[in-house]
Protein backbone atom coordinates (compact mmCIF):
# COMPACT_ATOMS: atom_id res chain seq x y z
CA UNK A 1 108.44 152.56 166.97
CA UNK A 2 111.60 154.63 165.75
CA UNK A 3 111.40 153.13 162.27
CA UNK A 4 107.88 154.57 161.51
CA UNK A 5 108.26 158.14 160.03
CA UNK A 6 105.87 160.82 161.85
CA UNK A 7 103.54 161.49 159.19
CA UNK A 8 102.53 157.53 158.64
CA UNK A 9 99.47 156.52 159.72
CA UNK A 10 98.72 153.47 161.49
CA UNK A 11 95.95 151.47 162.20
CA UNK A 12 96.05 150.69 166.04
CA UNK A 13 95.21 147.01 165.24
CA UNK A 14 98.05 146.85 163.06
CA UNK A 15 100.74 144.06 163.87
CA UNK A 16 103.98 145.51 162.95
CA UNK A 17 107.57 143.75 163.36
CA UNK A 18 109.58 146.53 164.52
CA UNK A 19 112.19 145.91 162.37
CA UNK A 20 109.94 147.18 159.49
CA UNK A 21 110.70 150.66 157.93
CA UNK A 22 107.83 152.34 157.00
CA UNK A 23 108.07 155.58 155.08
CA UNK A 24 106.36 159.20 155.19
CA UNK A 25 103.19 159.75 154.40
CA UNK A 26 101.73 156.35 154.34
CA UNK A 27 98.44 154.72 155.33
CA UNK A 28 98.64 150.84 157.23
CA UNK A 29 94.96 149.89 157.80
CA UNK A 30 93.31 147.83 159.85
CA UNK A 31 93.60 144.07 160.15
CA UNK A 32 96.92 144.01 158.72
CA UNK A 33 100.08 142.08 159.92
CA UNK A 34 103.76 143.00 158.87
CA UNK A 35 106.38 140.74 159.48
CA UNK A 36 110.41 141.41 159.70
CA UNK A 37 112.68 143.63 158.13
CA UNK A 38 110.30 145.06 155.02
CA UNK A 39 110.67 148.70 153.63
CA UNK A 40 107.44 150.16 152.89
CA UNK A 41 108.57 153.40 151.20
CA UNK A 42 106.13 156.72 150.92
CA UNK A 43 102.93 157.14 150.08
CA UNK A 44 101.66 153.48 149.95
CA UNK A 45 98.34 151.66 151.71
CA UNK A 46 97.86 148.26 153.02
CA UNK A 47 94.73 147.24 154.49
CA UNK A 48 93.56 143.35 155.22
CA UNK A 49 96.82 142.21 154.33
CA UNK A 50 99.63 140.02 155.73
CA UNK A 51 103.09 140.64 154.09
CA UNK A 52 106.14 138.58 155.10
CA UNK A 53 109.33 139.43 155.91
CA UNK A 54 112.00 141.20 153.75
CA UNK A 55 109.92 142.79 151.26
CA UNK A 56 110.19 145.94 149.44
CA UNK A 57 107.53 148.22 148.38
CA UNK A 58 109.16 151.20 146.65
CA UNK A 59 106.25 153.60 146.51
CA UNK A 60 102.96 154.69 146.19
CA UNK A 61 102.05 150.60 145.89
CA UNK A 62 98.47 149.61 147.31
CA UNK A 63 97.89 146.35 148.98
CA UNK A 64 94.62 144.58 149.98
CA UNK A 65 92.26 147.66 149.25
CA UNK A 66 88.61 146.68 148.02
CA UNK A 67 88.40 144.47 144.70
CA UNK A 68 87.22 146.11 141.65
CA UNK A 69 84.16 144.01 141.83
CA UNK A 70 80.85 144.74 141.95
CA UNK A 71 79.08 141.98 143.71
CA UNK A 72 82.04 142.54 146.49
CA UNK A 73 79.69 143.61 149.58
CA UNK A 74 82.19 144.85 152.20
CA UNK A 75 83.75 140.87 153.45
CA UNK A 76 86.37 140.49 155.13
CA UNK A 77 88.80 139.41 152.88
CA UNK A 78 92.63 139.72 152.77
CA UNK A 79 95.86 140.00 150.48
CA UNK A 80 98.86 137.28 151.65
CA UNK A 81 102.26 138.02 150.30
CA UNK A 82 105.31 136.11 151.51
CA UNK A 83 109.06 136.68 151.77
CA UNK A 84 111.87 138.49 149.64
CA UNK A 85 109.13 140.44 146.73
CA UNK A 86 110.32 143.69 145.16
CA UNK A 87 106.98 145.78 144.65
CA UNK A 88 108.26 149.23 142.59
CA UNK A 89 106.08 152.21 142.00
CA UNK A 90 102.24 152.04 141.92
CA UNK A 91 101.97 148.45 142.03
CA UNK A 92 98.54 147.87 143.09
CA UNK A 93 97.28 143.95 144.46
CA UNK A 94 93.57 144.03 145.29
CA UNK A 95 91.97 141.73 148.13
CA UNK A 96 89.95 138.39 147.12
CA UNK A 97 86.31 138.58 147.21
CA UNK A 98 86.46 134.88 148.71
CA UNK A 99 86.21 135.08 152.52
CA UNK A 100 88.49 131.91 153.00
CA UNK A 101 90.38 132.06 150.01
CA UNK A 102 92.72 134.90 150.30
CA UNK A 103 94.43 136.65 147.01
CA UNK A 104 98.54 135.41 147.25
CA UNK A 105 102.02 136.17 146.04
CA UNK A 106 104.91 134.20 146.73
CA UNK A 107 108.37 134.44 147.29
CA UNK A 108 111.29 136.32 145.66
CA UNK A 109 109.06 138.12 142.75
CA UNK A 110 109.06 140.89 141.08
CA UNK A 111 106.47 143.29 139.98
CA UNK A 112 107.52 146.21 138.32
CA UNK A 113 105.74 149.80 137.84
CA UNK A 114 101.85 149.91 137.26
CA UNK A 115 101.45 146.44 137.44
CA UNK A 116 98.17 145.54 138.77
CA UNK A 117 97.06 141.78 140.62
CA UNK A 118 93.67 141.93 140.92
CA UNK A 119 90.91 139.93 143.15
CA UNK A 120 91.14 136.40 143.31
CA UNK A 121 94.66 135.73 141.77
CA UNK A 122 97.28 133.63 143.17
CA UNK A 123 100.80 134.01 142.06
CA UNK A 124 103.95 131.33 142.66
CA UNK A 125 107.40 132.69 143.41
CA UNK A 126 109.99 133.68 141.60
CA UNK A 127 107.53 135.45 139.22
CA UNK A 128 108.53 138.55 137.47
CA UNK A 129 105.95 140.78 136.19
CA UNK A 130 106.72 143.84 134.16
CA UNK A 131 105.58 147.37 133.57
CA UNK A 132 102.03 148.41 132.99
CA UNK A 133 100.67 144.91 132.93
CA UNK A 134 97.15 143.66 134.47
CA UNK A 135 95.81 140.96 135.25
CA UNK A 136 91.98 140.45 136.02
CA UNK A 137 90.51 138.29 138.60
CA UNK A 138 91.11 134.46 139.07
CA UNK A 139 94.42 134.33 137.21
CA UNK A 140 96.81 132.04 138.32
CA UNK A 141 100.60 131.59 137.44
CA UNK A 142 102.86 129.00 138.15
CA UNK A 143 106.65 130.19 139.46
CA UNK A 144 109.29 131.33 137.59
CA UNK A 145 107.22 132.43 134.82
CA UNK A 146 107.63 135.72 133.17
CA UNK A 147 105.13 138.23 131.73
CA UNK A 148 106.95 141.34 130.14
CA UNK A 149 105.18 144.88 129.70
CA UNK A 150 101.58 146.29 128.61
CA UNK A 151 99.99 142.88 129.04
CA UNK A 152 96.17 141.97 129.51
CA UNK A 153 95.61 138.53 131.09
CA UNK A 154 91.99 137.77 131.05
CA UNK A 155 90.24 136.61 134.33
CA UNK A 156 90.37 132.57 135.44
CA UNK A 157 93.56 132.51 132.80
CA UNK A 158 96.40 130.72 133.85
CA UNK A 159 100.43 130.61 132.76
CA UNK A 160 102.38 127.78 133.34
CA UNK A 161 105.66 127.12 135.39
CA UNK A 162 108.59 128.96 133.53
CA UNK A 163 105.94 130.49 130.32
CA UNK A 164 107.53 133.90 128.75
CA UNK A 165 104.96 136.28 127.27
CA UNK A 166 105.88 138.87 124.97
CA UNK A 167 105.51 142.70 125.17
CA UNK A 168 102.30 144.05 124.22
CA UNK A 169 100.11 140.44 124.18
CA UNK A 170 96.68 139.88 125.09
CA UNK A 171 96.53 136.34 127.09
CA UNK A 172 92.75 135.64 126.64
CA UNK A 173 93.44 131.18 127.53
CA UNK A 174 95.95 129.15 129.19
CA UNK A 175 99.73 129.33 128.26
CA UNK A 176 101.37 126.12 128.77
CA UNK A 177 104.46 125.56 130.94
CA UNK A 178 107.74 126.28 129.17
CA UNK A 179 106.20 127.93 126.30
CA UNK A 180 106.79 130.94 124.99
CA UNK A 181 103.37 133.05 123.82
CA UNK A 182 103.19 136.71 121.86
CA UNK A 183 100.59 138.55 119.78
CA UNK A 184 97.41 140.85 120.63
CA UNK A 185 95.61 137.33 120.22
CA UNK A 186 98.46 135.34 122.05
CA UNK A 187 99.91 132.54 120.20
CA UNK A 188 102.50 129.85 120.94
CA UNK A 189 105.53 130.63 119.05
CA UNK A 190 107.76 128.22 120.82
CA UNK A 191 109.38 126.83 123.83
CA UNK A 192 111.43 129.02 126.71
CA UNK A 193 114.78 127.10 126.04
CA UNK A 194 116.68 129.90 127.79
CA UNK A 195 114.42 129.71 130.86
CA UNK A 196 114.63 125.75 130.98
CA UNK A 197 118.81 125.71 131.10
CA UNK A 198 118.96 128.90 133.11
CA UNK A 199 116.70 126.79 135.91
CA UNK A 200 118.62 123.71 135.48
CA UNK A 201 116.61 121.38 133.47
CA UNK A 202 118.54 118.74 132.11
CA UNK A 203 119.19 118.05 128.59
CA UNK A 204 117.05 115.34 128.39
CA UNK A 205 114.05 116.36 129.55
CA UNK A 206 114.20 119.87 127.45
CA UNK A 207 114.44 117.10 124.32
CA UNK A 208 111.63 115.48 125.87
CA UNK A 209 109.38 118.36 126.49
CA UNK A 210 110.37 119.73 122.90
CA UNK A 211 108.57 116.23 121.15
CA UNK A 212 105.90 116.41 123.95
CA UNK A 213 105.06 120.14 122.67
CA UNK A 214 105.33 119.19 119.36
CA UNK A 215 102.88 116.19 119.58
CA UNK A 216 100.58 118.95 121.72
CA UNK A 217 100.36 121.80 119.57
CA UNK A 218 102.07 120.88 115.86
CA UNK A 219 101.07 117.46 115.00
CA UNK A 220 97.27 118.17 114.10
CA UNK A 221 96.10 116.05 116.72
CA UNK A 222 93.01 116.50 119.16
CA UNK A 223 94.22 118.01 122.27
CA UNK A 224 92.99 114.83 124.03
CA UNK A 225 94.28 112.03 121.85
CA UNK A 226 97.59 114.08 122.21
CA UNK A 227 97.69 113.64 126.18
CA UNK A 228 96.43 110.16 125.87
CA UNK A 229 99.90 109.57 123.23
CA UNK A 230 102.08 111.24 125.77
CA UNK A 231 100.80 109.88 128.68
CA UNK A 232 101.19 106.45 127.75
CA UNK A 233 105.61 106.94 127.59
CA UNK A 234 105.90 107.37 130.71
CA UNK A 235 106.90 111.08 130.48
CA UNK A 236 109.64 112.67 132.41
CA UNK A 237 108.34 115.34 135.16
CA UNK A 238 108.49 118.37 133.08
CA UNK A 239 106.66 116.66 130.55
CA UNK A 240 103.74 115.33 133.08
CA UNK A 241 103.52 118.81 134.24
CA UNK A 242 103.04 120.10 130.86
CA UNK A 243 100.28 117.37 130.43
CA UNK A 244 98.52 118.04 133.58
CA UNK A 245 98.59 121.82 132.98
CA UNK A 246 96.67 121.58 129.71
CA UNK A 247 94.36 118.37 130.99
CA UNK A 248 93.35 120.96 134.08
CA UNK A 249 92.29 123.60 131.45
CA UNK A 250 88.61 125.33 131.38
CA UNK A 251 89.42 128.07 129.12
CA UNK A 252 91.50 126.27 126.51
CA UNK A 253 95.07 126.47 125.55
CA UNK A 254 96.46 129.49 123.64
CA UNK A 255 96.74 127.83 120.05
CA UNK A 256 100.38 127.31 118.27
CA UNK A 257 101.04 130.46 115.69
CA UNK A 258 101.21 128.51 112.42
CA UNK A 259 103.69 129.87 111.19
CA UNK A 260 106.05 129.26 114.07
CA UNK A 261 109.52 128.43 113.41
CA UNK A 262 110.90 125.31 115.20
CA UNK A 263 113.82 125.69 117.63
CA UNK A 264 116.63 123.09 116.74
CA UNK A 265 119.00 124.15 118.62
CA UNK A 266 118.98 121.24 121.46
């Protein structure tokens, strides 16, 4: 295969599209199954891993090596990423410890240098993911959400379908869809209004998920009695989503920062 460079190594139970570039000096393991048209620059190592087609891993980026778990005893486990993902330097996505449950990333994200995905976690598409942020085991997040740089998520967290979190946050519970969340303690400060046009929400239902968050998180209520309230209008699907997100909860929701300002601007 013309497109692998000499001083690759390769697995001989490798499954390789030959359209696939692979660069110098890299390591493809064993049990691992490439599919069309990816560039796998220098330097990088997949083992028990299935990538899709048109993907790009700039460098140095490790894929489906062990979990950073210590009851992980040597299983068979694997790493599934699908179509269209940019993976830049050292990007690191460990394997799941779950035999039939495989760690996943979608379509068309984004991770950016020294992000780590650890064991367990299953990402959407259309994520983006920046620098120097890690997230433990069991995290999930919903598509086009966005977590900026030198973040902590803690492990079984979750973030919500279009969620923003700010630079520098520790994300220790859930973070609602929509919402935006910041501090070393994260804290709702507000709704992702930019997010919500840019994906085509209409105005309506960003007015509707606007009172739904305020009825969640700034009217005082029990989290509960809140859902029950919304629930009973008939909500629109961005604000059913919202309630199902937070009624699916096992670590909590991030709390609302008290002093957040209200956006008014819809």
């Amino acid at each position: 295969m013309t497109n692998i460079h000499p001083t690759a190594v390769v697995d001989p139970s490798a499954k390789i599209d030959p359209s696939t570039v692979i660069g110098p000096y890299t390591v493809i393991g064993k049990d691992v199954v490439i599919g069309k048209n990816n560039h796998i620059g220098p330097f990088c190592v997949i083992e028990n891993a299935t990538l899709g087609d048109n993907n790009e891993l700039v460098a140095s980026v490790f894929i489906g090596v062990k979990p950073q778990d210590l009851s992980y005893k040597d299983e068979p486990t694997r790493v599934v990423i699908g179509n269209g993902n940019k993976l830049r330097e050292c990007v690191t996505i460990h394997r799941s410890t779950d035999v039939k449950v495989p760690t996943t990333v979608g379509n068309n994200c984004l991770l950016m240098a020294n992000s780590h995905v650890a064991h367990d976690c299953h990402l959407g598409s259309n994520i983006i993911i920046a620098n120097s942020t890690a997230m433990a085991g069991h995290i999930v997040i919903e598509d086009k959400a966005v977590v900026s740089a030198l973040i902590g998520v803690h492990q079984f967290s979750r973030i919500g379908t279009m969620a923003m979190i700010s630079g520098l946050s520790g994300v220790h519970q859930d973070v609602p869809p929509y919402c935006m969340a910041q501090g070393e303690r994260a804290r709702l400060v507000g709704l992702n209004l930019v997010g919500m046009r840019r994906n085509g929400i209409p105005r309506e239902n960003i007015l509707a998920v606007k009172r739904a968050f305020k009825v969640l998180f700034r009217s005082g209520k029990l989290l509960k009695d809140a859902i029950q309230e919304l629930e009973a209008t008939h909500p629109c699907a961005e604000v059913q989503h919202l309630v199902d997100f937070c009624k699916a909860s096992t670590r909590g929701i991030v709390a609302a920062k008290r002093s957040m300002r209200e956006n008014d601007d819809e």
